[in-house]
Protein backbone atom coordinates (compact mmCIF):
# COMPACT_ATOMS: atom_id res chain seq x y z
CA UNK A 1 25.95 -82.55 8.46
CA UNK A 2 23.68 -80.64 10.57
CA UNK A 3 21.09 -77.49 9.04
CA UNK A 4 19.58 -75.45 11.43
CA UNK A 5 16.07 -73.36 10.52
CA UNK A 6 14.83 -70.77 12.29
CA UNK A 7 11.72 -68.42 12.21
CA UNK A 8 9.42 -66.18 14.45
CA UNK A 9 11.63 -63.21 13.92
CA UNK A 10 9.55 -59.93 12.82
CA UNK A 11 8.67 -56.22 13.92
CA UNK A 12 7.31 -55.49 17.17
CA UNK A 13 6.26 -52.40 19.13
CA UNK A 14 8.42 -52.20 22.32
CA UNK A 15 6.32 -54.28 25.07
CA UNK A 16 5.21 -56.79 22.29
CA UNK A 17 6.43 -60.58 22.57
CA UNK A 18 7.85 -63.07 20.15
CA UNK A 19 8.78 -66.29 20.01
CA UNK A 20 11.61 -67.74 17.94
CA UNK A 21 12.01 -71.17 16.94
CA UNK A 22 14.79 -73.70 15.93
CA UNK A 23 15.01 -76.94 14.46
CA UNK A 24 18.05 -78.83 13.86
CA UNK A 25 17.93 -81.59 11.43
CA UNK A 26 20.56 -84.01 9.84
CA UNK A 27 22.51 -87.02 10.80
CA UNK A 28 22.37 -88.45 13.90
CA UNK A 29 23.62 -86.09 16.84
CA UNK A 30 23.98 -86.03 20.40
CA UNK A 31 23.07 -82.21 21.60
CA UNK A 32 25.53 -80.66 24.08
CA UNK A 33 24.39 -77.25 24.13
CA UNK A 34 21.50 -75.09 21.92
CA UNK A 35 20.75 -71.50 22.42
CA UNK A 36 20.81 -68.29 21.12
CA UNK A 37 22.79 -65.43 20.30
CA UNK A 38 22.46 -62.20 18.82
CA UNK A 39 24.21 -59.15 16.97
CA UNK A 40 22.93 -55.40 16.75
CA UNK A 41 24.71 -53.65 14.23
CA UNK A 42 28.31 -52.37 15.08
CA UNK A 43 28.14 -54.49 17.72
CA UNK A 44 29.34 -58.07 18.57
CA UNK A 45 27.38 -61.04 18.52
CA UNK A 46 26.74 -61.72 22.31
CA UNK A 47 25.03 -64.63 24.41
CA UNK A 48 20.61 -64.11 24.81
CA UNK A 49 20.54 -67.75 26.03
CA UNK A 50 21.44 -71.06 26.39
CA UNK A 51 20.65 -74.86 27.57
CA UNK A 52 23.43 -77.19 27.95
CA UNK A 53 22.48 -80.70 28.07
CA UNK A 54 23.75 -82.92 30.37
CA UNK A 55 23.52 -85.19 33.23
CA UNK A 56 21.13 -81.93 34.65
CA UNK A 57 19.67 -79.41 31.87
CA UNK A 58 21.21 -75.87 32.79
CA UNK A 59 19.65 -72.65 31.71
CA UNK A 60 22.16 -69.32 30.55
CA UNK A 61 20.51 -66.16 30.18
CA UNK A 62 22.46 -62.91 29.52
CA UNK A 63 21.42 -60.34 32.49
CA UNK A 64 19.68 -58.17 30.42
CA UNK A 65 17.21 -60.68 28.94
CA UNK A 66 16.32 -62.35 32.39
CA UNK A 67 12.59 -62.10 33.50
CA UNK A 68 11.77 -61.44 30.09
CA UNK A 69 13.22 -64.22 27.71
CA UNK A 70 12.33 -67.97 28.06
CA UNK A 71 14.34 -70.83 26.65
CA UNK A 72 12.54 -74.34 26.22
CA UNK A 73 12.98 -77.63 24.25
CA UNK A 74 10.19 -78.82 22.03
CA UNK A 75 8.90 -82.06 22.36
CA UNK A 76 11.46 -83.35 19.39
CA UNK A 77 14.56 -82.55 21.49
CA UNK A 78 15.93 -80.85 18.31
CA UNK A 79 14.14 -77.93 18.47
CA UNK A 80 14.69 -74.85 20.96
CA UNK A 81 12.19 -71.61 21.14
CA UNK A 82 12.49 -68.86 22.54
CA UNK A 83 9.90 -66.46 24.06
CA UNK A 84 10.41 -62.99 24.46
CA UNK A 85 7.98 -61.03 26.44
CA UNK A 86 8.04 -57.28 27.02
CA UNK A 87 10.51 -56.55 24.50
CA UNK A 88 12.36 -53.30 24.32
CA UNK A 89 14.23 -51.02 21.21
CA UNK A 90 17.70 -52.53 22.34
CA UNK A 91 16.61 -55.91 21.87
CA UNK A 92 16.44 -55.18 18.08
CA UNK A 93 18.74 -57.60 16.39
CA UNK A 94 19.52 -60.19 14.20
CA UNK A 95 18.77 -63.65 16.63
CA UNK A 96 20.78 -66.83 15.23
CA UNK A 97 20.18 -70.44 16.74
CA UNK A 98 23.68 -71.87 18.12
CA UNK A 99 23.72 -75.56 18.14
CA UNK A 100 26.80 -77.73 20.22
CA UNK A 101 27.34 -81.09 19.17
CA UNK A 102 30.57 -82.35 17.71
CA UNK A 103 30.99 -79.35 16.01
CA UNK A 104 29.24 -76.24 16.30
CA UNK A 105 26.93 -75.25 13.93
CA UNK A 106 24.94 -71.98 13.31
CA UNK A 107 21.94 -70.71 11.94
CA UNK A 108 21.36 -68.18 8.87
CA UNK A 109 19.90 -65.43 11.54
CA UNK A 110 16.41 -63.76 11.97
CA UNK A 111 15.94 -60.53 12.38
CA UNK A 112 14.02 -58.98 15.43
CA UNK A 113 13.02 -55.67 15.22
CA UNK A 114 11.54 -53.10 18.35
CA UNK A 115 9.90 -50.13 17.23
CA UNK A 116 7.06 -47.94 17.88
């Protein structure tokens, strides 16, 4: 079984940053793909962004997040951030950590609020 915790979430004023963090833990796992997602309310929980990890690490951003959102690993390849600079009112949203392995798992959500 595999437990995913995340935190950074908060209120910003639109041009503020953030940075989320995740950290799986459990049994032993091999990672396939981590990343984020979130869900404004009324609307559907869509793709921020994404590493798969493979033979070659590929990046997934959603178009609207691009040049503003960064996705890394930490050092303990469990754990995936995310920085998000210049942030604007539609970004508000609950943010949950998406981890690929066997099965997919996800995290209990953070909420990420823009407003003056």
């Amino acid at each position: 079984q595999v437990q995913l915790v995340e935190s950074g979430g908060g209120l910003v004023q639109p041009g503020g940053s953030l940075r989320l963090s995740c950290a799986a833990s459990g049994s032993s796992f091999s990672i396939y793909n981590m990343g984020w997602y979130r869900q404004a309310p009324g609307k559907q929980r869509e793709l921020v962004a994404t590493i798969a990890i493979g033979g070659l690490t590929n990046y997934n951003y959603a178009d609207s997040v691009k040049g503003r959102f960064t996705i890394s690993r930490g050092n303990a390849k469990n754990t995936v951030y995310l920085q998000m600079n210049s942030l604007k009112p539609e970004d508000t949203a609950v943010y949950y950590c998406r981890l690929l392995t066997d099965r997919l798992y996800w995290g209990q959500g953070t909420q990420v609020t823009v407003s003056s």
